[in-house]
N, C-alpha and C. Protein backbone atom coordinates (compact mmCIF):
# COMPACT_ATOMS: atom_id res chain seq x y z
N UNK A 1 3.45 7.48 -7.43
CA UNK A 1 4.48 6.59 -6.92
C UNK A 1 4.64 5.38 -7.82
N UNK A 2 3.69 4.64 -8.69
CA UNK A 2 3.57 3.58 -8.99
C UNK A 2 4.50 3.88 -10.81
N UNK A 3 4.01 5.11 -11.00
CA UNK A 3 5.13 5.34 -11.98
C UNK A 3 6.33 5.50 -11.95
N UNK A 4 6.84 5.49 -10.47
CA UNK A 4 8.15 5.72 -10.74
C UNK A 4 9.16 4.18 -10.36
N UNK A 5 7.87 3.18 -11.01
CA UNK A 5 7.98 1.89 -10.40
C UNK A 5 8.50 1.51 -11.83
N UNK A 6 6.86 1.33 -12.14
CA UNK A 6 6.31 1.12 -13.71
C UNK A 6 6.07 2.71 -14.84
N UNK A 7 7.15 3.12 -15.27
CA UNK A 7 6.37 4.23 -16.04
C UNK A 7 4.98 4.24 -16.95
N UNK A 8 4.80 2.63 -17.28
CA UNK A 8 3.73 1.94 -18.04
C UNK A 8 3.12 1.05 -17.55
N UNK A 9 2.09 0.81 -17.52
CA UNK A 9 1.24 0.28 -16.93
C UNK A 9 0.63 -0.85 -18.02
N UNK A 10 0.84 -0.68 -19.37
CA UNK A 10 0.61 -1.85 -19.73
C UNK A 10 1.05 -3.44 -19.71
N UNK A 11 0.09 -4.16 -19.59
CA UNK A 11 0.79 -5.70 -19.25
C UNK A 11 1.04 -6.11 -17.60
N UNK A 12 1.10 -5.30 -17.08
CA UNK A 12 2.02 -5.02 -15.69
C UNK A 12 0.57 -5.76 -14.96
N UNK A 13 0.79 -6.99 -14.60
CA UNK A 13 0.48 -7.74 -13.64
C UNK A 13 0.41 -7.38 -11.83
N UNK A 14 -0.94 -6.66 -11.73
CA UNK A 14 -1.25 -5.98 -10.06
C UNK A 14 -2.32 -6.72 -9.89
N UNK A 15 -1.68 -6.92 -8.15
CA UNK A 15 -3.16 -7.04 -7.09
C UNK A 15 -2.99 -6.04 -6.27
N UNK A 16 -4.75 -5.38 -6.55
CA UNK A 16 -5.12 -5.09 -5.76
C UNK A 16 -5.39 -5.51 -4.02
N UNK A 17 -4.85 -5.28 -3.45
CA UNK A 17 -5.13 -5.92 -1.78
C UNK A 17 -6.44 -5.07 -0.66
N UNK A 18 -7.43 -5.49 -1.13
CA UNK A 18 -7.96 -4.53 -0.03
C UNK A 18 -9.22 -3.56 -1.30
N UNK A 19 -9.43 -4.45 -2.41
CA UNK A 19 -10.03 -3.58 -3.78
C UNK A 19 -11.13 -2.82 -3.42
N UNK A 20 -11.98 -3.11 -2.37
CA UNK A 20 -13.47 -2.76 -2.23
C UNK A 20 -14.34 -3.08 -3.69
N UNK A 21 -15.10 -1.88 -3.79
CA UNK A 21 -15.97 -1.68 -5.00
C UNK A 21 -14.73 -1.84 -6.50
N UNK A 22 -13.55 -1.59 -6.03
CA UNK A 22 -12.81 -1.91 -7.28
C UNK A 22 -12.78 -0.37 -8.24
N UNK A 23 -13.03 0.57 -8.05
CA UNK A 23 -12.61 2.13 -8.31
C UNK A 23 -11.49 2.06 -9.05
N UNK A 24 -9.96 1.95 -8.17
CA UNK A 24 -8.71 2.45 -8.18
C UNK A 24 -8.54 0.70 -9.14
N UNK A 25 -8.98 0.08 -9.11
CA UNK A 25 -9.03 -1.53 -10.06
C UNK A 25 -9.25 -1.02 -11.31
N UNK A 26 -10.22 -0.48 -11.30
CA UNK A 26 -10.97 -0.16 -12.92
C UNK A 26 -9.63 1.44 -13.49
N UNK A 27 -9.94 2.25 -12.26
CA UNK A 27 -8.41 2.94 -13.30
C UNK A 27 -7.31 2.38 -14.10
N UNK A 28 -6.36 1.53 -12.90
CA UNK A 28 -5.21 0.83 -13.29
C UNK A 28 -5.87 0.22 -14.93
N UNK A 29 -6.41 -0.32 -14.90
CA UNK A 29 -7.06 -1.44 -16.34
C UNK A 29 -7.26 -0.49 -17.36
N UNK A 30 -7.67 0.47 -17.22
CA UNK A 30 -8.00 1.76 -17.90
C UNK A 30 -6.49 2.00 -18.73
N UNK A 31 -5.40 1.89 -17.52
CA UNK A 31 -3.82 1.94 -18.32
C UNK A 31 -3.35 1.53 -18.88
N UNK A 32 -3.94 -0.29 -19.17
CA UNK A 32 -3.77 -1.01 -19.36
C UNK A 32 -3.01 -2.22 -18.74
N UNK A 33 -3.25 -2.22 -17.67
CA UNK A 33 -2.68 -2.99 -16.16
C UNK A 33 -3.38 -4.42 -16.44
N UNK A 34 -3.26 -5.76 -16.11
CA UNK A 34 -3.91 -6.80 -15.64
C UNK A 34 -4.22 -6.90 -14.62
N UNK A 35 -5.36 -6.74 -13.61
CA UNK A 35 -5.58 -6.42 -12.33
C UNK A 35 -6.36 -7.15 -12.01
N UNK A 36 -6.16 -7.81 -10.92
CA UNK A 36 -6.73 -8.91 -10.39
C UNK A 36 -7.08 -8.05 -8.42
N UNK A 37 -8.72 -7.67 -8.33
CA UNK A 37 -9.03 -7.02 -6.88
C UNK A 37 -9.46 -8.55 -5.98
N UNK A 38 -8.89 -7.88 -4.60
CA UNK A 38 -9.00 -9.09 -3.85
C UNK A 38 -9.48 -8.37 -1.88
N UNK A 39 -10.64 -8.75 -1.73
CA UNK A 39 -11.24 -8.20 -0.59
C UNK A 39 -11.85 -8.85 -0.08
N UNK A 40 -12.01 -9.02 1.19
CA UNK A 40 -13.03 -9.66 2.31
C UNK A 40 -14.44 -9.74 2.01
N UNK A 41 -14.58 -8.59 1.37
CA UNK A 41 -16.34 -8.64 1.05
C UNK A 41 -16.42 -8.53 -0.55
N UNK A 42 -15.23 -8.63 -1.14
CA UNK A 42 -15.90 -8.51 -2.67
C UNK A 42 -14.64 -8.58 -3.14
N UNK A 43 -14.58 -7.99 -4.78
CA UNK A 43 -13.38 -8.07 -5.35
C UNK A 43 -13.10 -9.28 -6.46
N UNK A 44 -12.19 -9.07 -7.13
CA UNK A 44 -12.42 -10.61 -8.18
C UNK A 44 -12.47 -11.81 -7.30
N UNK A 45 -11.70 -12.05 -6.38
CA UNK A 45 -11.53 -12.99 -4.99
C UNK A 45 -11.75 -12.65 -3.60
N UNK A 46 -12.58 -12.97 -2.70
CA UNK A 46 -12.65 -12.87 -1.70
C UNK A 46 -12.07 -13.77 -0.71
N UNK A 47 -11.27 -12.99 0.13
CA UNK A 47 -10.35 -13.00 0.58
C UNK A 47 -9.68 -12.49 1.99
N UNK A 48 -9.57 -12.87 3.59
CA UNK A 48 -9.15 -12.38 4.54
C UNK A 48 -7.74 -12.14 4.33
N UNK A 49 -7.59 -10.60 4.33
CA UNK A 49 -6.09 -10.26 4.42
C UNK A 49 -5.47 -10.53 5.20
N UNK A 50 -6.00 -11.04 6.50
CA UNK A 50 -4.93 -11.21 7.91
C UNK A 50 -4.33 -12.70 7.66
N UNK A 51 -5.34 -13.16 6.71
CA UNK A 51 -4.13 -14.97 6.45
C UNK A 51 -3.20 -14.94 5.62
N UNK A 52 -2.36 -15.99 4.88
CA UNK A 52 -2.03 -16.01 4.24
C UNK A 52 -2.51 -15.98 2.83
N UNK A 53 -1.74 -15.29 1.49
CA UNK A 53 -2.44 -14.81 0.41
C UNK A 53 -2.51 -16.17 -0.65
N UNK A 54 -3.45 -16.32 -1.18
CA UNK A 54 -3.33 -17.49 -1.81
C UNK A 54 -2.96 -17.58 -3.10
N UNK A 55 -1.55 -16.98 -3.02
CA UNK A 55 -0.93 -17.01 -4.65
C UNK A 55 0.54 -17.27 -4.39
N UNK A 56 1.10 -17.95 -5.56
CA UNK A 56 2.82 -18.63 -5.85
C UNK A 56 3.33 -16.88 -5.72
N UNK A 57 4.85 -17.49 -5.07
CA UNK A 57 6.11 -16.58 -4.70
C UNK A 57 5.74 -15.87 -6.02
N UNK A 58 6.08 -14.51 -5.81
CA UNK A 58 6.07 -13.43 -7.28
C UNK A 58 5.48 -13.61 -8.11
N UNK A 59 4.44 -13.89 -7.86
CA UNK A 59 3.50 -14.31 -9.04
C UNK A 59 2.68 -12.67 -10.02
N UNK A 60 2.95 -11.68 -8.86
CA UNK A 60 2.44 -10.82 -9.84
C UNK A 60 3.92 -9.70 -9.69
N UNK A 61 3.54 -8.59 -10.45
CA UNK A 61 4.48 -7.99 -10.43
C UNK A 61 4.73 -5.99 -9.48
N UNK A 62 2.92 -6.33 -9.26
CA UNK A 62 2.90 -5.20 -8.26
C UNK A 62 1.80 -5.26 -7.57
N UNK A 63 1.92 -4.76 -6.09
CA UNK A 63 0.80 -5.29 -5.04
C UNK A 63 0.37 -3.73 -4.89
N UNK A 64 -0.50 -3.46 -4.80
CA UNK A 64 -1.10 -2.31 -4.33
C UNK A 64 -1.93 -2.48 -3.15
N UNK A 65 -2.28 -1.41 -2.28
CA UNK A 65 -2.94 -1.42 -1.44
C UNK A 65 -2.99 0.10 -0.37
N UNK A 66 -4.18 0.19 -0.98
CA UNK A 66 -4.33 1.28 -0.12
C UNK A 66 -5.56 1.47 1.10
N UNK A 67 -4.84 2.20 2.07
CA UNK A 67 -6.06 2.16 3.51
C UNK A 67 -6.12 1.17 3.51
N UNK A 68 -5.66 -0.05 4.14
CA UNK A 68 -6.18 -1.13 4.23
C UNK A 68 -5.13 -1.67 5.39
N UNK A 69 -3.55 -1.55 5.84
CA UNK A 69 -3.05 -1.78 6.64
C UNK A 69 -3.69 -1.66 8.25
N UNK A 70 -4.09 -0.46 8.45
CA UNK A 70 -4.44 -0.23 9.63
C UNK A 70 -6.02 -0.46 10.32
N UNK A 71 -6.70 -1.66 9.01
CA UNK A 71 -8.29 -2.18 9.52
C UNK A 71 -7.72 -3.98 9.93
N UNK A 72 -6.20 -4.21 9.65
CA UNK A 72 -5.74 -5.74 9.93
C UNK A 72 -5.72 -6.19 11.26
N UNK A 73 -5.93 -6.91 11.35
CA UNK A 73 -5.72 -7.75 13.06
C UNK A 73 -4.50 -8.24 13.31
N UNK A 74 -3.88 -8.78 12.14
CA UNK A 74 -2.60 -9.20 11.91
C UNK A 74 -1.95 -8.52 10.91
N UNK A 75 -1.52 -7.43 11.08
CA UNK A 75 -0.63 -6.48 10.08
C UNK A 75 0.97 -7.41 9.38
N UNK A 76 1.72 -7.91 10.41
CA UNK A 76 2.89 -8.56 10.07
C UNK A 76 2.47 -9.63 9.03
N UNK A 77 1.65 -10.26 9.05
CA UNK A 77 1.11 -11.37 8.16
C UNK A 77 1.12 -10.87 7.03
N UNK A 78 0.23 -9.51 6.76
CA UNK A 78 0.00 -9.32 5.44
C UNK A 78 1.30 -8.26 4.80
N UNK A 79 1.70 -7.93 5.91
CA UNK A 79 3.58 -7.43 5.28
C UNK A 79 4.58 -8.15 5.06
N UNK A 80 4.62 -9.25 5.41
CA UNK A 80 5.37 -10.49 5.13
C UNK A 80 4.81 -10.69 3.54
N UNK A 81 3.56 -11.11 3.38
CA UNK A 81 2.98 -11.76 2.50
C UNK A 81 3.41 -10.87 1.34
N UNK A 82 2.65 -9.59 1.29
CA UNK A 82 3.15 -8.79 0.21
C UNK A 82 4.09 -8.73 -0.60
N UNK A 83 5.44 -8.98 0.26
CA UNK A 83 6.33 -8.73 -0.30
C UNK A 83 6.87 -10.11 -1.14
N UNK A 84 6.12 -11.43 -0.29
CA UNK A 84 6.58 -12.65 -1.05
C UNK A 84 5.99 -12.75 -2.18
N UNK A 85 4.48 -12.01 -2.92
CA UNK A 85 3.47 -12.49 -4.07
C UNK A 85 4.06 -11.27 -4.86
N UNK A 86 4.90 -10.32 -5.07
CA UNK A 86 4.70 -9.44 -5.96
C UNK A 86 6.51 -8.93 -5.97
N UNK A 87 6.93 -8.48 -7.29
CA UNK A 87 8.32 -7.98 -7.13
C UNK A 87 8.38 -6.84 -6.90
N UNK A 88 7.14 -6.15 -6.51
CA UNK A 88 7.26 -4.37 -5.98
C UNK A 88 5.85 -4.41 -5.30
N UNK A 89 5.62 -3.25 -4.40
CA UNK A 89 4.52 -2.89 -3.85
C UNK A 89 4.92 -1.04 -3.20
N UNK A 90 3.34 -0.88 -3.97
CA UNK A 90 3.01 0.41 -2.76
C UNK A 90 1.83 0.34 -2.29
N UNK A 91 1.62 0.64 -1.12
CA UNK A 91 0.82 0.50 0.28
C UNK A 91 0.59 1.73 0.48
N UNK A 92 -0.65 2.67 0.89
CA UNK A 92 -0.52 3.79 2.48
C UNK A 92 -1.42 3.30 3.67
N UNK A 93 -0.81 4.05 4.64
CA UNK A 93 -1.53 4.08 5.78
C UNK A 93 -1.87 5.14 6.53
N UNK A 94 -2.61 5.45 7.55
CA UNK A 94 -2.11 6.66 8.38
C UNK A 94 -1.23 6.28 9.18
N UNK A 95 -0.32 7.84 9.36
CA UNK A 95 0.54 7.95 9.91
C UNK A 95 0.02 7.72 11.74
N UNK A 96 0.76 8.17 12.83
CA UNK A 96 0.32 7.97 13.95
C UNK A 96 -0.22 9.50 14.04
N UNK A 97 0.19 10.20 13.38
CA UNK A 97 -0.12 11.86 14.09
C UNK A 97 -1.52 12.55 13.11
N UNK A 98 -2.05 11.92 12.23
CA UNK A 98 -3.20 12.01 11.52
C UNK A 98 -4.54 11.59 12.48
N UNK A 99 -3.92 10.47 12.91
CA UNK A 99 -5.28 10.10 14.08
C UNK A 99 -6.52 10.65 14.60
N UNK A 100 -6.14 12.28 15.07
CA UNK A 100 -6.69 12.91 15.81
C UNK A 100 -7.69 13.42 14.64
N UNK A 101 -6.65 13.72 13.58
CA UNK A 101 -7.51 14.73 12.61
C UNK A 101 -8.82 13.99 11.74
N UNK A 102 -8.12 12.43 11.46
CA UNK A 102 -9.24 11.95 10.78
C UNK A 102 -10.52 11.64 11.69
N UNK A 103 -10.54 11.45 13.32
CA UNK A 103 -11.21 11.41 14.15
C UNK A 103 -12.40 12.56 13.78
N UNK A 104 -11.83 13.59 14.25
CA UNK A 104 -12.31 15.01 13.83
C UNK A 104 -13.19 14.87 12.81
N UNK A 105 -12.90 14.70 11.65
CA UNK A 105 -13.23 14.58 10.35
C UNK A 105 -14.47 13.90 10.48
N UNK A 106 -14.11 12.79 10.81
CA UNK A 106 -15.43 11.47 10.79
C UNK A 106 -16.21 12.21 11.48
N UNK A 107 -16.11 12.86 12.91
CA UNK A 107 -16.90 13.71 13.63
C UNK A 107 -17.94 14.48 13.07
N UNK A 108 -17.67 15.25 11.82
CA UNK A 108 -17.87 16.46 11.19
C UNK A 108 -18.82 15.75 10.58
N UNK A 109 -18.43 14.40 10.21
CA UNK A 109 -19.42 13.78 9.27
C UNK A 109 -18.54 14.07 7.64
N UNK A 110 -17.43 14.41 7.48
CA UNK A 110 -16.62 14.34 6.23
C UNK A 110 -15.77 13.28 5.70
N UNK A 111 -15.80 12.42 6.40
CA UNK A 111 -15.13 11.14 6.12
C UNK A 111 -16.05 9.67 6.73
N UNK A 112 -16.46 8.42 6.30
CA UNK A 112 -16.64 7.45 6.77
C UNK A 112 -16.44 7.61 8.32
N UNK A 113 -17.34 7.65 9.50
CA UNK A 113 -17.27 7.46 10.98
C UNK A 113 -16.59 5.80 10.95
N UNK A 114 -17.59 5.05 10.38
CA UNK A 114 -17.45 3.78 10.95
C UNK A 114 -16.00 3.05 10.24
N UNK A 115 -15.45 3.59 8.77
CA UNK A 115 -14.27 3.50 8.46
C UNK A 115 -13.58 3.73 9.30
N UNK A 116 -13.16 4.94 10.32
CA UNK A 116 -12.35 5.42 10.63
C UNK A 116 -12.27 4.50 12.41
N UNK A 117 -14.00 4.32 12.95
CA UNK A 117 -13.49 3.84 14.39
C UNK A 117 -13.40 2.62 13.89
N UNK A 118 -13.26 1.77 12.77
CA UNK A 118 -11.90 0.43 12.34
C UNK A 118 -10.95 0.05 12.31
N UNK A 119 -10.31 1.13 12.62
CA UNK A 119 -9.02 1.30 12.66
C UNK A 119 -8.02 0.75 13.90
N UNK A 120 -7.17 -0.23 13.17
CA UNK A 120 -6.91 -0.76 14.41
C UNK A 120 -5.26 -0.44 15.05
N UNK A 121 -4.46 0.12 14.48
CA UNK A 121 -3.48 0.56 14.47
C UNK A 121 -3.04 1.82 13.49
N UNK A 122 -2.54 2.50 13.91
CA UNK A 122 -2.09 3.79 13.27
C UNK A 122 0.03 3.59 13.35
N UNK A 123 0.41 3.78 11.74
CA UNK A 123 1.69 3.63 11.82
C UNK A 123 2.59 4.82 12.33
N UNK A 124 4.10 4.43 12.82
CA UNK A 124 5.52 5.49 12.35
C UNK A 124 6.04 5.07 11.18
N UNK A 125 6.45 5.66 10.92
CA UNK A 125 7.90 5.51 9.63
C UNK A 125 8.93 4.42 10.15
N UNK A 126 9.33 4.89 11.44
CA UNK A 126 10.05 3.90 11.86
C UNK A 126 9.67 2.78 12.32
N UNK A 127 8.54 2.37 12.52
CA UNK A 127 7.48 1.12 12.95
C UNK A 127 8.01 0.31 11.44
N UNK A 128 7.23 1.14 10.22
CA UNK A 128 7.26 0.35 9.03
C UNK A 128 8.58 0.07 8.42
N UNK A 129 9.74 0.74 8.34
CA UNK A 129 10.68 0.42 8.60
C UNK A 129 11.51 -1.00 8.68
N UNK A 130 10.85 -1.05 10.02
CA UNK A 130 11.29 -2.03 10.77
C UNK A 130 10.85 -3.26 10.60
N UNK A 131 9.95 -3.66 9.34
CA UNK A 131 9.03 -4.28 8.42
C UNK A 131 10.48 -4.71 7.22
N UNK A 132 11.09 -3.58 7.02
CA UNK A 132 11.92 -3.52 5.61
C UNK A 132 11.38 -2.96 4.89
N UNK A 133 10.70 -1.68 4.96
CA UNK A 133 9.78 -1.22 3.38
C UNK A 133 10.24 0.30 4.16
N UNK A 134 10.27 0.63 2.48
CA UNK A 134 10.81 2.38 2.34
C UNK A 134 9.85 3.14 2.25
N UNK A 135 9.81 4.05 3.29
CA UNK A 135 8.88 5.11 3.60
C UNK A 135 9.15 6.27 3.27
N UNK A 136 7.91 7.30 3.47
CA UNK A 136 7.93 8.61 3.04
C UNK A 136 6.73 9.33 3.84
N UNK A 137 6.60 9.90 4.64
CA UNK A 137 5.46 10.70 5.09
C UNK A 137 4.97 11.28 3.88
N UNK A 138 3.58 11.74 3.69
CA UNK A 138 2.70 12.26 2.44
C UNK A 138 2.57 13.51 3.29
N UNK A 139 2.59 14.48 2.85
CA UNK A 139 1.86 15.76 3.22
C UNK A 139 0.73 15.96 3.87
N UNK A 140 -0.29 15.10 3.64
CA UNK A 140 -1.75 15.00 4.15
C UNK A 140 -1.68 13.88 5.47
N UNK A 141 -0.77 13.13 5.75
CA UNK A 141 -0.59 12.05 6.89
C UNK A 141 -0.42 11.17 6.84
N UNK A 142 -0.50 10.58 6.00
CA UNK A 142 0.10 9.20 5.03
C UNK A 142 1.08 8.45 4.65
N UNK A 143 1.47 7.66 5.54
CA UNK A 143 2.56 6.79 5.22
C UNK A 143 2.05 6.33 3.49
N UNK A 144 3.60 6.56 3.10
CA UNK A 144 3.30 5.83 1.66
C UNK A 144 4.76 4.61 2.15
N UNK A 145 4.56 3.12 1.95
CA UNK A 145 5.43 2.24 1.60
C UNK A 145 5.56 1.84 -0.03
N UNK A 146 6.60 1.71 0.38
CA UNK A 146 7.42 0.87 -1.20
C UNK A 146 8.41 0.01 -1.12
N UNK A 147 8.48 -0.95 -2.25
CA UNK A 147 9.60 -1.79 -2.11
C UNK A 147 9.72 -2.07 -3.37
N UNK A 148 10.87 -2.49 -3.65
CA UNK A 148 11.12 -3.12 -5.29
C UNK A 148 12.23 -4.30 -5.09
N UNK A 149 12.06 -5.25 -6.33
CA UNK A 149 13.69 -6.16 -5.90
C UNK A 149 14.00 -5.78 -7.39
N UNK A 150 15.17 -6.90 -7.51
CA UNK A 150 15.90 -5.94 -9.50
C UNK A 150 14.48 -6.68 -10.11
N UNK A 151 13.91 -7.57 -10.26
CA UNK A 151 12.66 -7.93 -11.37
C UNK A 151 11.38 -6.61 -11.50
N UNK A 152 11.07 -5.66 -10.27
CA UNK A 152 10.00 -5.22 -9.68
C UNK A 152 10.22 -4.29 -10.35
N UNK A 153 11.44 -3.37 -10.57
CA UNK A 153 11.81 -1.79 -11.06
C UNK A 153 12.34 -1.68 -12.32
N UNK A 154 11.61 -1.46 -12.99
CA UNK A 154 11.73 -1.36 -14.30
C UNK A 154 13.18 0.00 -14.91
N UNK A 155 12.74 0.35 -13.98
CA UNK A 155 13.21 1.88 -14.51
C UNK A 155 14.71 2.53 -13.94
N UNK A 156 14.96 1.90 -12.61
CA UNK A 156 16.22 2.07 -11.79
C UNK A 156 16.67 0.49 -12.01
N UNK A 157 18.57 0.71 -12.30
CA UNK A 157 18.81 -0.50 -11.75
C UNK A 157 19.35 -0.61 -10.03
N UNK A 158 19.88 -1.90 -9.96
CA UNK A 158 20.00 -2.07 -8.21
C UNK A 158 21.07 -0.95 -7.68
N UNK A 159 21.68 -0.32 -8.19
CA UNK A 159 22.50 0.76 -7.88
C UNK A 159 21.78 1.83 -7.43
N UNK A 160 20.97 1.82 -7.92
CA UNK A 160 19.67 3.17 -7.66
C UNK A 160 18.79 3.15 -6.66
N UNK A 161 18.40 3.65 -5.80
CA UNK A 161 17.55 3.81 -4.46
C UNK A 161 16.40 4.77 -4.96
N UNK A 162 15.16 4.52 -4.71
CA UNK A 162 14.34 5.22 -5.36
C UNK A 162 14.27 6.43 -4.14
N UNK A 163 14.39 6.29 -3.02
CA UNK A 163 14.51 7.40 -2.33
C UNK A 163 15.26 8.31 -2.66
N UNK A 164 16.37 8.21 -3.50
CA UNK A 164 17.23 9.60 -4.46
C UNK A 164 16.05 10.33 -4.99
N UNK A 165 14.99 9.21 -5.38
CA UNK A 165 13.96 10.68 -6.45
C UNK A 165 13.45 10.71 -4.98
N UNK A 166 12.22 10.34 -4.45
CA UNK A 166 11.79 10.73 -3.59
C UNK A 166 12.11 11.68 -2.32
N UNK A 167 11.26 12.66 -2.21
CA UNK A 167 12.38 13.84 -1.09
C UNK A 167 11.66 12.96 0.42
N UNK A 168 13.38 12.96 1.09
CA UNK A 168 12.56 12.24 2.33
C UNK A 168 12.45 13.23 3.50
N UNK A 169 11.59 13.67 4.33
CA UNK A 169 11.15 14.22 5.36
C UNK A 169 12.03 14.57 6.51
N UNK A 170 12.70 15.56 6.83
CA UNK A 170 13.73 15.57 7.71
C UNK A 170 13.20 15.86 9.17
N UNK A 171 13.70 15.96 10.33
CA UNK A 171 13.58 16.44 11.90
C UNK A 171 12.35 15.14 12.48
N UNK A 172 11.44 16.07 13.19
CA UNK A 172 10.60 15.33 13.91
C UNK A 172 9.86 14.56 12.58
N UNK A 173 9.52 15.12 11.92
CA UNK A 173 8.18 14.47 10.49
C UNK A 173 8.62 13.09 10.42
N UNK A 174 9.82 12.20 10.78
CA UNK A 174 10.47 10.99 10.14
C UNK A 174 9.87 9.99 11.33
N UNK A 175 9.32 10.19 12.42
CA UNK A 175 9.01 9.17 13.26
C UNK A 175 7.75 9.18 13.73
């Protein structure tokens, strides 16, 4: 998704939101990204996502964040925020209908238990939406969000909707 933001990753100014150990940090940099991770318990800055983010309007140029929407107390805070520190972002979450399965999972002992009973909200499409950010169900259960303004998208101008490339999910799958 992030390539069809940035086809290049060099120079390209990201925060990480939500970095943990910093993994998916150390890839991006690998691309040659400037990446700055930012987490509650670690990260270049530590940091509560449910406040406000402590950086100038657009200061970077892409917010990332993944799994990390649905462990917030205050979700609107940090969807507001996002979109004011960065001229693009992609986000996932689970969807509402994954719930059961990642439950399961943790059950089995195949996924983080205590990750998963953290969880404090599970999204729709149309929930996030209703945020202003362009969705896509993932195959596996996963809300993916995105947003761009004309500074953020390198690659489309404002005439262009990136949902043209992206195939969007038709019938029940959209809510």
């Amino acid at each position: 998704m992030i390539h069809l933001i940035y086809p290049s990753l060099n120079k390209v100014r990201i925060v990480d939101l939500g970095s943990g150990e910093g993994k998916f940090k150390k890839l991006l940099e690998r691309k040659g990204a400037v990446v700055l991770g930012v987490d509650k318990e670690g990260g270049d800055i530590k940091h509560d996502l449910n406040e406000p983010l402590p950086f100038r309007d657009k200061e970077f140029d892409l917010v990332v964040s993944l799994a990390v929407l649905e462990h917030l107390e205050k979700p609107e805070v940090f969807l507001r925020e996002v979109k004011r520190i960065a001229h693009a972002g992609v986000l996932t979450t689970p969807h509402r209908r994954s719930k059961r399965l990642l439950e399961f999972l943790a059950h089995l002992g195949l996924i983080n238990r205590e990750h998963i009973k953290d969880h404090k909200r599970y999204w729709t499409q149309k929930e996030l939406k209703g945020y202003g950010f362009n969705t896509f169900l993932f195959s596996a259960g996963f809300n993916i969000l995105f947003w761009f303004d004309e500074r953020g998208c390198t690659v489309y101008d404002n005439s262009v909707y990136l949902s043209e490339f992206v195939p969007e999910r038709t019938g029940s799958s959209t809510g």
